[in-house]
PDB file of N, CA and C in Angstrom:
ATOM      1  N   UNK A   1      19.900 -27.329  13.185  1.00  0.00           N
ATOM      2  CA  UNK A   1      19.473 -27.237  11.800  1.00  0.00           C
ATOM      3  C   UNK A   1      18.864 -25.851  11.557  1.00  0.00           C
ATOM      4  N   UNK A   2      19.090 -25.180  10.312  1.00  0.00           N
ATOM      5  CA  UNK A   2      18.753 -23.880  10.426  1.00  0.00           C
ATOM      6  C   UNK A   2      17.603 -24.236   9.239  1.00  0.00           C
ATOM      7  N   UNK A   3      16.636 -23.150   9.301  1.00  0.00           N
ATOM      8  CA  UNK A   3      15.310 -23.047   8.792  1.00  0.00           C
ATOM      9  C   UNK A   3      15.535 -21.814   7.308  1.00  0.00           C
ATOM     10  N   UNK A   4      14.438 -22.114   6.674  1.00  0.00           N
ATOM     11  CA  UNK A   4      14.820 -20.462   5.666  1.00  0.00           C
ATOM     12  C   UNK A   4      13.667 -20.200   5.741  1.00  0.00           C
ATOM     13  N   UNK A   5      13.542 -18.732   5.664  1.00  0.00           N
ATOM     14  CA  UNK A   5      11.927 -17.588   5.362  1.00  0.00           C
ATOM     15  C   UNK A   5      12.606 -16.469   4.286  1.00  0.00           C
ATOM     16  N   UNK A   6      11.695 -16.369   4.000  1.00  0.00           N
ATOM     17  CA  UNK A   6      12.491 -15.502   2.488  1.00  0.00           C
ATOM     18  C   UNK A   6      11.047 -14.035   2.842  1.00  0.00           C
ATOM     19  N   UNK A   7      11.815 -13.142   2.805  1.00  0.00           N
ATOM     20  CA  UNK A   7      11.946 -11.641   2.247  1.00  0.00           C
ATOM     21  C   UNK A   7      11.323 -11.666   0.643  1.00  0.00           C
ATOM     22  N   UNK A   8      10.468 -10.851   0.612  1.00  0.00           N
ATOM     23  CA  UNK A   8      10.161 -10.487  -0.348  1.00  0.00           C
ATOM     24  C   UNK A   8      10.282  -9.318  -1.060  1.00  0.00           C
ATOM     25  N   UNK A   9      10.725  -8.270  -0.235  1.00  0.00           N
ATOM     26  CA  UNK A   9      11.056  -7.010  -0.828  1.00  0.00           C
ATOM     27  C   UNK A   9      11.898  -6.294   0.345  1.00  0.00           C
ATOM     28  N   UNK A  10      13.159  -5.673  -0.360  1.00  0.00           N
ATOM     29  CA  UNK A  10      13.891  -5.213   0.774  1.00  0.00           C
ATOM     30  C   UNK A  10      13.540  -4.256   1.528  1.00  0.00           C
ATOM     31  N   UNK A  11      12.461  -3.584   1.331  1.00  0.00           N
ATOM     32  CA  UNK A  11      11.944  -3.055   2.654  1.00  0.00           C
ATOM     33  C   UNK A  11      11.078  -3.334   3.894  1.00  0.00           C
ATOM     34  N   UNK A  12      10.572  -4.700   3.449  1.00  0.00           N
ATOM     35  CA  UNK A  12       9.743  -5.847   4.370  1.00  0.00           C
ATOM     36  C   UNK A  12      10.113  -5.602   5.591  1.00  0.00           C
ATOM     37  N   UNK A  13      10.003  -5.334   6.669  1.00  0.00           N
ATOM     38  CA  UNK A  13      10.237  -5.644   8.132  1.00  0.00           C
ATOM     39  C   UNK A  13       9.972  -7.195   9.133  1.00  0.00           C
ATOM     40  N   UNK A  14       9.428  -8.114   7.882  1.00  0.00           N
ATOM     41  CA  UNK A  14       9.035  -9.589   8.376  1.00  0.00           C
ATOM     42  C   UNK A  14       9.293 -10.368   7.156  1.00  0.00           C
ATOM     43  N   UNK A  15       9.462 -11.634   7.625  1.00  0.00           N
ATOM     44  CA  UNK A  15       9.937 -12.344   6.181  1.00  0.00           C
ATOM     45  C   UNK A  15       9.036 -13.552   6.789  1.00  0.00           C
ATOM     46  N   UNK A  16       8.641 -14.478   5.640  1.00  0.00           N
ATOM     47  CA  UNK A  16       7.953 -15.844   5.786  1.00  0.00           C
ATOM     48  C   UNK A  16       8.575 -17.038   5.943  1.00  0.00           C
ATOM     49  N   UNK A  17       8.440 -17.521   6.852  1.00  0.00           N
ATOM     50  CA  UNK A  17       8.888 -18.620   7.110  1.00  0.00           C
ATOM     51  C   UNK A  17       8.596 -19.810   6.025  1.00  0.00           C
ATOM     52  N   UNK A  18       9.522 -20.818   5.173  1.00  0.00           N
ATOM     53  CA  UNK A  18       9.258 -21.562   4.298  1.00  0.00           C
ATOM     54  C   UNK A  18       9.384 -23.485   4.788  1.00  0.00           C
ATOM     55  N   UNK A  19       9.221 -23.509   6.628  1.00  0.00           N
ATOM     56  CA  UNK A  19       9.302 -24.327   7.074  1.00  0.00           C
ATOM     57  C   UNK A  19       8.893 -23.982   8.531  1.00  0.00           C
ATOM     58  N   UNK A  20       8.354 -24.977   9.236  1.00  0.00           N
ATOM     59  CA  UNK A  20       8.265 -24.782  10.766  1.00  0.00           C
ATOM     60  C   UNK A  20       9.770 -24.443  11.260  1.00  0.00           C
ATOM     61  N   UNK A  21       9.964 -23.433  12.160  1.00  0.00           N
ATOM     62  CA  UNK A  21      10.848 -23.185  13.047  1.00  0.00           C
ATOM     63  C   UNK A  21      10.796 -23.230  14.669  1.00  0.00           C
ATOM     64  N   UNK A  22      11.794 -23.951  15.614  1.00  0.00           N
ATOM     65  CA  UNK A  22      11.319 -24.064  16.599  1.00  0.00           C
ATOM     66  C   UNK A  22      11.846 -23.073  17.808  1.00  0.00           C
ATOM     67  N   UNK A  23      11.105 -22.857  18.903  1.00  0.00           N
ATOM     68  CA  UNK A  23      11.998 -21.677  19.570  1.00  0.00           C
ATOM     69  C   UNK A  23      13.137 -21.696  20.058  1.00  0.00           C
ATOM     70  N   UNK A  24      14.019 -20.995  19.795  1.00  0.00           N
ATOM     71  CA  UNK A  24      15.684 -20.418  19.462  1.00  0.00           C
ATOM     72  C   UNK A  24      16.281 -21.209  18.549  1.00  0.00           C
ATOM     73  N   UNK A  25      15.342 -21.433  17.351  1.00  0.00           N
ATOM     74  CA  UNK A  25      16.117 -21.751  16.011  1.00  0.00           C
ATOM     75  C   UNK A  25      16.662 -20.780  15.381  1.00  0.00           C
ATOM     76  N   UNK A  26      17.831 -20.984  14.703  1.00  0.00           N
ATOM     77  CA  UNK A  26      18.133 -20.170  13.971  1.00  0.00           C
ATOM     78  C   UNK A  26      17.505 -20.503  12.432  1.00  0.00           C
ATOM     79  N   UNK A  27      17.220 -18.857  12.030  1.00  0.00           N
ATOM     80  CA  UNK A  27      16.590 -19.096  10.776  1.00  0.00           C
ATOM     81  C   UNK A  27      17.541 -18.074   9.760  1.00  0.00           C
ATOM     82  N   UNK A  28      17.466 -18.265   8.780  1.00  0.00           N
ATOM     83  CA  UNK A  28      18.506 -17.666   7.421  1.00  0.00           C
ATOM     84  C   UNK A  28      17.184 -17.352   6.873  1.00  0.00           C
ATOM     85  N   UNK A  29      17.031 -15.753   6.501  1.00  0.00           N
ATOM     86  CA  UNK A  29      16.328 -15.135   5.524  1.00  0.00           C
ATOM     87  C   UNK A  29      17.149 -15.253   4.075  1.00  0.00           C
ATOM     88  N   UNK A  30      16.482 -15.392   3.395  1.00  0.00           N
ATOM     89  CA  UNK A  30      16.664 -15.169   2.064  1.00  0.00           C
ATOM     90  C   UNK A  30      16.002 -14.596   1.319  1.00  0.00           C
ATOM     91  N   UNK A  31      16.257 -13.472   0.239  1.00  0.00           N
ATOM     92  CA  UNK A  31      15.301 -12.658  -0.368  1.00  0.00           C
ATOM     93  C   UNK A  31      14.920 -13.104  -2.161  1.00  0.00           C
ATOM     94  N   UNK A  32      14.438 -12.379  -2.497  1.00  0.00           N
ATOM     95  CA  UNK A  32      13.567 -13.304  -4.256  1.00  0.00           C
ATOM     96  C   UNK A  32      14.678 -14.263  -4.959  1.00  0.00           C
ATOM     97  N   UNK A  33      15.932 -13.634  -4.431  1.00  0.00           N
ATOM     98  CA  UNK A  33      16.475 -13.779  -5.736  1.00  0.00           C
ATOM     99  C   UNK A  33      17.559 -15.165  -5.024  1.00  0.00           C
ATOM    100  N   UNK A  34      16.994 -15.429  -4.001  1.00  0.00           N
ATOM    101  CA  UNK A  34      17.584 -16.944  -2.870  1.00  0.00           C
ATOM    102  C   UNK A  34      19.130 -16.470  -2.162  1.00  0.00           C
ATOM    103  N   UNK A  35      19.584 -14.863  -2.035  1.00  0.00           N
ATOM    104  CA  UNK A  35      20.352 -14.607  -1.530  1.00  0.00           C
ATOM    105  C   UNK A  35      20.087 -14.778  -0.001  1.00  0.00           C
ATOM    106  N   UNK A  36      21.220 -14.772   0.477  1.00  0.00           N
ATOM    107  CA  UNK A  36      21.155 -14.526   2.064  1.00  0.00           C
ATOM    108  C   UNK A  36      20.877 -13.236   2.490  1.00  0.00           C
ATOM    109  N   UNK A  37      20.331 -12.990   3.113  1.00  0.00           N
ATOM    110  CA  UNK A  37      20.058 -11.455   3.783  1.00  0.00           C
ATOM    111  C   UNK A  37      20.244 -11.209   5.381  1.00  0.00           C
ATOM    112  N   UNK A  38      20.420 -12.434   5.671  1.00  0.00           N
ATOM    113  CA  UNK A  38      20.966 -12.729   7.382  1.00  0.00           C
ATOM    114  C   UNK A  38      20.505 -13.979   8.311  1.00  0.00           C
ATOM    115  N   UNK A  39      20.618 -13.927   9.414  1.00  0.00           N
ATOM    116  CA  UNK A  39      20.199 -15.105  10.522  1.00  0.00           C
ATOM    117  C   UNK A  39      19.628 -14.421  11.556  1.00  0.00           C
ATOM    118  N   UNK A  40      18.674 -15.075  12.022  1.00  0.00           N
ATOM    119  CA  UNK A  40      17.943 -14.590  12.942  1.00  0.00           C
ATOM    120  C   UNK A  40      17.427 -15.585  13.721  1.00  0.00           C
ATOM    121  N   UNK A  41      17.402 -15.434  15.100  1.00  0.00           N
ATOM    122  CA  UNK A  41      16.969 -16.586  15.963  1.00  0.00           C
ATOM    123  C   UNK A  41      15.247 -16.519  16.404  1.00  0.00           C
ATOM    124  N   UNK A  42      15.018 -17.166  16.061  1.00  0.00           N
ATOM    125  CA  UNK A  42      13.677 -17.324  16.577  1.00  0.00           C
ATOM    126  C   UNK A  42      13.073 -17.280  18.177  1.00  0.00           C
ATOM    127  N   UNK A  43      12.250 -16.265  18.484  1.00  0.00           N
ATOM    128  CA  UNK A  43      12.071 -16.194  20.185  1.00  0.00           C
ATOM    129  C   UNK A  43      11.079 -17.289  20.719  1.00  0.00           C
ATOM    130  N   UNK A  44      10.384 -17.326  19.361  1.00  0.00           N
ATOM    131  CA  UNK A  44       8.816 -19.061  19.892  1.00  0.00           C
ATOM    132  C   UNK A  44       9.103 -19.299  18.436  1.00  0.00           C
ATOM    133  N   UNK A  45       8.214 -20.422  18.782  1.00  0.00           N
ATOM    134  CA  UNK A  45       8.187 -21.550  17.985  1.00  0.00           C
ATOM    135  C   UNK A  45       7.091 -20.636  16.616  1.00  0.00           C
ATOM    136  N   UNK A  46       7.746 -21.135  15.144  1.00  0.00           N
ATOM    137  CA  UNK A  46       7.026 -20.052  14.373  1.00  0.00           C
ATOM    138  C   UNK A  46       6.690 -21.390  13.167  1.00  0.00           C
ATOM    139  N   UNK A  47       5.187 -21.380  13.299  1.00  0.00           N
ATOM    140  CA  UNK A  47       4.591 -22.433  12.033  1.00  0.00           C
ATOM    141  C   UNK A  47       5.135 -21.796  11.024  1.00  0.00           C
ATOM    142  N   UNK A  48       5.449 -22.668  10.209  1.00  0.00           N
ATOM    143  CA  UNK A  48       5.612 -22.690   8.022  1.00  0.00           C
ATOM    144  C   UNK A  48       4.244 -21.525   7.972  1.00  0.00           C
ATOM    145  N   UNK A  49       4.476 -20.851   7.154  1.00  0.00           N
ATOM    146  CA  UNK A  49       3.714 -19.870   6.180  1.00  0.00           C
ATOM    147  C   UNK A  49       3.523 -18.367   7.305  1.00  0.00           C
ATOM    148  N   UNK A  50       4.107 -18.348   8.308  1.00  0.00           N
ATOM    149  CA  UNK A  50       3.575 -16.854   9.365  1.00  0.00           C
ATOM    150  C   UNK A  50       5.139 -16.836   9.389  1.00  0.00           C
ATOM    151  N   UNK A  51       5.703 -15.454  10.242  1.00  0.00           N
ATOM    152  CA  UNK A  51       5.894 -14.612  10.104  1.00  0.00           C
ATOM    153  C   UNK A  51       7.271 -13.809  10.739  1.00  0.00           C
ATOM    154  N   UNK A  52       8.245 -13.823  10.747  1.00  0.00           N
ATOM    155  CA  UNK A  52       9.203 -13.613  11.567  1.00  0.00           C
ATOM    156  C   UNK A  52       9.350 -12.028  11.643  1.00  0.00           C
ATOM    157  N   UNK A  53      10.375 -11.469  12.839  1.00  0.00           N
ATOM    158  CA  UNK A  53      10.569  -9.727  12.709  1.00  0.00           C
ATOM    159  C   UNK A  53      11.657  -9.711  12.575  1.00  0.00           C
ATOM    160  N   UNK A  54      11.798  -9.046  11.092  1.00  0.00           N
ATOM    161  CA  UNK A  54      13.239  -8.703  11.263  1.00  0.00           C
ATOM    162  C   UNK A  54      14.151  -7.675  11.502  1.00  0.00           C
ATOM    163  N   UNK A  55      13.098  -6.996  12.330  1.00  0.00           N
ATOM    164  CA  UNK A  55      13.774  -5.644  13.236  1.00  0.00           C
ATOM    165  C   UNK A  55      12.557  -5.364  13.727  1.00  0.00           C
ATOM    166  N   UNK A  56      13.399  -4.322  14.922  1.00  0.00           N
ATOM    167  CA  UNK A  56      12.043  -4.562  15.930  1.00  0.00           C
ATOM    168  C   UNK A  56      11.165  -3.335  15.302  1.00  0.00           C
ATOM    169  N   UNK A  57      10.083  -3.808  15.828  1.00  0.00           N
ATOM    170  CA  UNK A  57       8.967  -2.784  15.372  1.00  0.00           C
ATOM    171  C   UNK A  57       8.076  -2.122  16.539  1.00  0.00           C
ATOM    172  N   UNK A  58       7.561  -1.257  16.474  1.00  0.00           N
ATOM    173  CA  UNK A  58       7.623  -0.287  17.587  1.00  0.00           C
ATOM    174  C   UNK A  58       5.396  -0.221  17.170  1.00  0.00           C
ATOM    175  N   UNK A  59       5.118  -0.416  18.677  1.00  0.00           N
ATOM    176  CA  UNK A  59       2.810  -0.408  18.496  1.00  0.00           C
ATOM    177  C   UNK A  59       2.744   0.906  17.615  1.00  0.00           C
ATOM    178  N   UNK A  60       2.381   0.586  16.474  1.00  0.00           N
ATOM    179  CA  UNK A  60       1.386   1.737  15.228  1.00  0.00           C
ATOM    180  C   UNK A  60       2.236   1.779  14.110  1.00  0.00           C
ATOM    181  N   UNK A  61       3.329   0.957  14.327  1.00  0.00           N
ATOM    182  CA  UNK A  61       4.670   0.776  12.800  1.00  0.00           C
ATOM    183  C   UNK A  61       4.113  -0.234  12.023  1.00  0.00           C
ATOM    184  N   UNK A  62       3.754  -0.035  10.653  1.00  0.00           N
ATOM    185  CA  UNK A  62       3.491  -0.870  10.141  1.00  0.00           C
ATOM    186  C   UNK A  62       3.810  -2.306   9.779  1.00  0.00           C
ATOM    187  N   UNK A  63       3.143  -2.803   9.412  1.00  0.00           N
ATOM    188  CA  UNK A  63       4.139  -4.250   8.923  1.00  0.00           C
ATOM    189  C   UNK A  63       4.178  -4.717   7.228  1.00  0.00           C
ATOM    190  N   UNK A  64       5.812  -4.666   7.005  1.00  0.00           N
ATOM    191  CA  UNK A  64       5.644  -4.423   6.019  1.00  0.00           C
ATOM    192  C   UNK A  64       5.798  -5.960   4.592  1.00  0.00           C
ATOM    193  N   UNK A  65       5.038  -6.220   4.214  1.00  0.00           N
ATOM    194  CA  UNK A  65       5.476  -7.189   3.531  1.00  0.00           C
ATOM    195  C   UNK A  65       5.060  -7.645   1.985  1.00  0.00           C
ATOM    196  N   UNK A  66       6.337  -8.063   1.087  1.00  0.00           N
ATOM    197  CA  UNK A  66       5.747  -7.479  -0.038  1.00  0.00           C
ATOM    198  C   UNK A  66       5.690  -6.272  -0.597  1.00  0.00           C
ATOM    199  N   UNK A  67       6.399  -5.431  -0.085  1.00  0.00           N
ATOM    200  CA  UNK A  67       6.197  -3.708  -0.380  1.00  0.00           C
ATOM    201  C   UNK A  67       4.490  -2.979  -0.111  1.00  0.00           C
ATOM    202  N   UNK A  68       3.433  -4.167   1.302  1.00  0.00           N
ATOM    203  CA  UNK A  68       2.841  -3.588   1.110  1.00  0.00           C
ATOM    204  C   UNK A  68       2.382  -3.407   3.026  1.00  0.00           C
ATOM    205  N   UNK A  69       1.550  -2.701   3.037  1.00  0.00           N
ATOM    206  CA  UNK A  69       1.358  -2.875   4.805  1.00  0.00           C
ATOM    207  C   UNK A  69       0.195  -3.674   4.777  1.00  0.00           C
ATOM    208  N   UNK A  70      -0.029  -5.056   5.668  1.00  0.00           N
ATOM    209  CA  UNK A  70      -0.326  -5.852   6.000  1.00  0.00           C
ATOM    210  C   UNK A  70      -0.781  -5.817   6.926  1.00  0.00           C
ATOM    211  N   UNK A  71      -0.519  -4.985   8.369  1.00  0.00           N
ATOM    212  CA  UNK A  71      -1.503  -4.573   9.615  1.00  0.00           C
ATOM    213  C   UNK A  71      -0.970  -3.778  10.338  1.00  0.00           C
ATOM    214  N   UNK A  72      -0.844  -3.426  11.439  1.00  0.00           N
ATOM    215  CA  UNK A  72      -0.138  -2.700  12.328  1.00  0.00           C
ATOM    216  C   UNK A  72       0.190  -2.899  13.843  1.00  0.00           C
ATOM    217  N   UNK A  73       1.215  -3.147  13.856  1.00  0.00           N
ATOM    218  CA  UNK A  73       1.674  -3.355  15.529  1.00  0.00           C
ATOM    219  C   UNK A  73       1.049  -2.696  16.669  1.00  0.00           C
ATOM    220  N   UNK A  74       0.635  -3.994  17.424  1.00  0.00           N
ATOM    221  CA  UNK A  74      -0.604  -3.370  18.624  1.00  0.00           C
ATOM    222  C   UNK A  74       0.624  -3.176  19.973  1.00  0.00           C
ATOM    223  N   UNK A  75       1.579  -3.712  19.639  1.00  0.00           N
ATOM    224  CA  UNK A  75       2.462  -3.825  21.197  1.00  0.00           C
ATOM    225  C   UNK A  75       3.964  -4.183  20.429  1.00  0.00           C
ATOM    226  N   UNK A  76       4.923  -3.643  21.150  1.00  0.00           N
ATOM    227  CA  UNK A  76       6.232  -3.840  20.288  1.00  0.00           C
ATOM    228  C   UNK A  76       6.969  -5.244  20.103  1.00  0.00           C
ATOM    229  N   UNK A  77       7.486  -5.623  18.787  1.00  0.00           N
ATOM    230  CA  UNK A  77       7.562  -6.667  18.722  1.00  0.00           C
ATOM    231  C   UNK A  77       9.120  -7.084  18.215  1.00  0.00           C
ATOM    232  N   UNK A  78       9.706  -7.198  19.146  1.00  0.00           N
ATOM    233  CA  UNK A  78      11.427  -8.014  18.857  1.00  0.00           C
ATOM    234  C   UNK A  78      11.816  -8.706  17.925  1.00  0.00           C
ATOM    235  N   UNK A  79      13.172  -8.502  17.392  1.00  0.00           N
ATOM    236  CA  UNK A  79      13.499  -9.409  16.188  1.00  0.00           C
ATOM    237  C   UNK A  79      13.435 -10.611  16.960  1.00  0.00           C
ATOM    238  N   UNK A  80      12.878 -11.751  15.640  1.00  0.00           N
ATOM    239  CA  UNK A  80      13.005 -12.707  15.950  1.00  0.00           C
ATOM    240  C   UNK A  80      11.538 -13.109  16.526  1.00  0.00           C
ATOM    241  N   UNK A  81      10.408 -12.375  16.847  1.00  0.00           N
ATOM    242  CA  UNK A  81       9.039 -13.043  17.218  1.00  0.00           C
ATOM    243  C   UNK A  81       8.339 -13.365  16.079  1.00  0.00           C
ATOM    244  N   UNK A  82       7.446 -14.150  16.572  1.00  0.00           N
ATOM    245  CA  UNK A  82       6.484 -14.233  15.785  1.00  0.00           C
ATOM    246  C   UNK A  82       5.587 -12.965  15.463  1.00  0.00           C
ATOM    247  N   UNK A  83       5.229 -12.912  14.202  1.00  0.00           N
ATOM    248  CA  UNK A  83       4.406 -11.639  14.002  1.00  0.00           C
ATOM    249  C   UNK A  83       3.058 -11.988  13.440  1.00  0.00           C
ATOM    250  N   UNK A  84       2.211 -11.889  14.343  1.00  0.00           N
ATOM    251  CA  UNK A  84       0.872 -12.611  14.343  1.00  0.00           C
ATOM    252  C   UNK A  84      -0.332 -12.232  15.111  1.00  0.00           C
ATOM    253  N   UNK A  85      -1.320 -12.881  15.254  1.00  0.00           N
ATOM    254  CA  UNK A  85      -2.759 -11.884  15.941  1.00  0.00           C
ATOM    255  C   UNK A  85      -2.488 -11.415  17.383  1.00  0.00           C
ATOM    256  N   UNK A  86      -1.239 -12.140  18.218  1.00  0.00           N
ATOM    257  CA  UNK A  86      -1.075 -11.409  19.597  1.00  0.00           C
ATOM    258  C   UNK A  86      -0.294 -10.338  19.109  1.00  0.00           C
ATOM    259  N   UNK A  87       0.194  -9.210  18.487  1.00  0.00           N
ATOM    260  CA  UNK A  87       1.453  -8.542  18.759  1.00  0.00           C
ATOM    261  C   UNK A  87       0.300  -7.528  17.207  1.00  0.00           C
ATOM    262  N   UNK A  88      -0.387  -8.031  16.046  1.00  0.00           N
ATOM    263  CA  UNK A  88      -0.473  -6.802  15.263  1.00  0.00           C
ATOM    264  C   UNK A  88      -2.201  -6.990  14.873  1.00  0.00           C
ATOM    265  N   UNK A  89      -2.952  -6.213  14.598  1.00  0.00           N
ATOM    266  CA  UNK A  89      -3.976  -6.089  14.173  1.00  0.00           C
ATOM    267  C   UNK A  89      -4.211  -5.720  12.473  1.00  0.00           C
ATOM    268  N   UNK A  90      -5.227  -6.439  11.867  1.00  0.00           N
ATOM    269  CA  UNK A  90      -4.895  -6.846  10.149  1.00  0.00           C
ATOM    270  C   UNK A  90      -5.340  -4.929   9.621  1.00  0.00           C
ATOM    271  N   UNK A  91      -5.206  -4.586   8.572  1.00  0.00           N
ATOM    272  CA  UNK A  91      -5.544  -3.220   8.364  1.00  0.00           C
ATOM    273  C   UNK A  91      -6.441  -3.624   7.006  1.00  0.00           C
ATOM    274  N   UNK A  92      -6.923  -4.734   6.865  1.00  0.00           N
ATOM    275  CA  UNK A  92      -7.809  -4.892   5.677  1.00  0.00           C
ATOM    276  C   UNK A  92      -9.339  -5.869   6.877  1.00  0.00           C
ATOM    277  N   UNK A  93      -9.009  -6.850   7.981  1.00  0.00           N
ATOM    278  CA  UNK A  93     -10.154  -7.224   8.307  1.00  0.00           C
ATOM    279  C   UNK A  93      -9.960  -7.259   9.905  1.00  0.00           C
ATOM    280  N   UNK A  94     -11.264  -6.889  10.161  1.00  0.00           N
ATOM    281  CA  UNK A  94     -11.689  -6.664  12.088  1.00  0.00           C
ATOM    282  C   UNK A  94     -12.091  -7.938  12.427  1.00  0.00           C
ATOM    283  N   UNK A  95     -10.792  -8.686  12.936  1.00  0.00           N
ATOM    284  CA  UNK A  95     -11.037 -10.021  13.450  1.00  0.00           C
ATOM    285  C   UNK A  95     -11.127  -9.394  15.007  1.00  0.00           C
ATOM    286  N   UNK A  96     -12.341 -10.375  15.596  1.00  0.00           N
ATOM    287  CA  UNK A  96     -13.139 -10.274  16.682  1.00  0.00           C
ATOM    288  C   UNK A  96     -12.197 -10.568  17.898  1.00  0.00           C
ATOM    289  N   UNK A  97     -11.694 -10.423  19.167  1.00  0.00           N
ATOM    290  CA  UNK A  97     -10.488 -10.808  20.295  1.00  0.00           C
ATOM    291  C   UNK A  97     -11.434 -12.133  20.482  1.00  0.00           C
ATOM    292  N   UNK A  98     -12.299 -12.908  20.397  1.00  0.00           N
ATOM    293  CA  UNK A  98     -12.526 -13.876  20.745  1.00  0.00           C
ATOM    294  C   UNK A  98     -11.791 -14.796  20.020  1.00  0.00           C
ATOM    295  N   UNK A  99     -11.848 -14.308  18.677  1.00  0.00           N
ATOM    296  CA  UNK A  99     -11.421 -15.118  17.649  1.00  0.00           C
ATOM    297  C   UNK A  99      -9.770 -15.155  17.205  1.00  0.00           C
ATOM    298  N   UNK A 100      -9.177 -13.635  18.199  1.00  0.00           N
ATOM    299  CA  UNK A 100      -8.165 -13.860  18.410  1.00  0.00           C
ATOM    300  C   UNK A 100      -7.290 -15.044  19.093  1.00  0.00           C
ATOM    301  N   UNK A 101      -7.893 -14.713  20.593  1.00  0.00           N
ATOM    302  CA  UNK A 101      -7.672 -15.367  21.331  1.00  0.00           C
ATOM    303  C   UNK A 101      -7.617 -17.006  21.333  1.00  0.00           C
ATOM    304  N   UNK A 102      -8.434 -17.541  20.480  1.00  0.00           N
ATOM    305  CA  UNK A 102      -8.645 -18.915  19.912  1.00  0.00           C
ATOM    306  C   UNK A 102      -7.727 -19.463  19.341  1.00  0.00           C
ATOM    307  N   UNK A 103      -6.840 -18.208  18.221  1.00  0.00           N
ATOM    308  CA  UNK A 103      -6.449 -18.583  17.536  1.00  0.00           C
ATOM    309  C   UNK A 103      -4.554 -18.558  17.957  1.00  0.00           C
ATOM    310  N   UNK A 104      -4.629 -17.401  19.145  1.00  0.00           N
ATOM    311  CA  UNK A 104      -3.318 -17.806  19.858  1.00  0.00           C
ATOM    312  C   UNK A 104      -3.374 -19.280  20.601  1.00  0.00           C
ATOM    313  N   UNK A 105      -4.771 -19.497  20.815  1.00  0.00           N
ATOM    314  CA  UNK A 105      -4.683 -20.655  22.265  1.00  0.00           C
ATOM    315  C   UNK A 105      -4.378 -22.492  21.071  1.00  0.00           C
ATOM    316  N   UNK A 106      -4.937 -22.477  20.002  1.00  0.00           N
ATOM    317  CA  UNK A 106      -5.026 -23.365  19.179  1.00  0.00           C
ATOM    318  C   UNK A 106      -3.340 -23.225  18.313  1.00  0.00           C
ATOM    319  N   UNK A 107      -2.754 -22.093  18.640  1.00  0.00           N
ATOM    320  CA  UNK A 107      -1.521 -22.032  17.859  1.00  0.00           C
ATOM    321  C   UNK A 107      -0.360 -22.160  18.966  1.00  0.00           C
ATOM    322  N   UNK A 108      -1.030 -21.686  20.033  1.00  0.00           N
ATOM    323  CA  UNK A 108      -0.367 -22.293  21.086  1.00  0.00           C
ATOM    324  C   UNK A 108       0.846 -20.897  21.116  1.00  0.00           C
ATOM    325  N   UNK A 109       0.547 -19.677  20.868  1.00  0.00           N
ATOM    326  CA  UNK A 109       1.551 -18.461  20.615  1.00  0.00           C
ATOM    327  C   UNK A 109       1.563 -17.922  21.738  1.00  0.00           C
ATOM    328  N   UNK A 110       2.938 -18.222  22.448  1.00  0.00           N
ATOM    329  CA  UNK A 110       3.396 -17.905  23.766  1.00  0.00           C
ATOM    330  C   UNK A 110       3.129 -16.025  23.379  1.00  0.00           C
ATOM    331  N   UNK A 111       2.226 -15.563  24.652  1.00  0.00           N
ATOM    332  CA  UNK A 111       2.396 -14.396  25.016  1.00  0.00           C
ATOM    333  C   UNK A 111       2.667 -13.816  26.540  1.00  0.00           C
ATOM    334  N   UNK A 112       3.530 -12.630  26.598  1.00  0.00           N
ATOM    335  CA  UNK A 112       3.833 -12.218  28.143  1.00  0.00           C
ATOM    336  C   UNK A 112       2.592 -12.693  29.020  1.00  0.00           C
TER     337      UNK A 112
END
């Protein structure tokens, strides 16, 4: 069963997931206007409302979503991961690594 995350602006580098996806699902982006914009397999398991890559992004490349930057890549991150507190740091708030870490261990976000 394939999943959809929709793109919000074609220069986004991550699109939102509009359903849980599970790892090596395939997911169909779709952008505003409910076109297809491609398939992409999922590398972990990615909750409804966070974050897929839809090209890889390289530690200090922004992330782009919405036409706007949203945080910045701490370690490089493959199409198809999750894009979330293990892999980018927020560029509007200094969440604490404790509170990181909690929040990979409670989300359960497979890291190397």
């Amino acid at each position: 069963m394939t999943v959809k995350a929709i793109r919000l602006a074609q220069q986004d580098n991550v699109a939102t997931l509009l359903s849980d996806a599970d790892k090596h699902q395939v997911v169909e982006v779709i952008d505003d206007k409910n076109q297809s914009v491609g398939q992409f397999k999922a590398l972990q398991a990615i909750p409804f409302g966070n974050k897929i890559a839809l090209t890889a992004i390289a530690p200090q490349q922004a992330i782009q979503k919405a036409e706007y930057s949203v945080g910045i890549a701490v370690k490089p991150i493959p199409v198809g991961d999750l894009v979330h507190v293990q892999n980018v740091r927020s560029s509007r708030v200094d969440i604490p690594q404790n509170i990181i870490e909690q929040i990979i261990q409670q989300m359960r976000i497979e890291t190397p």
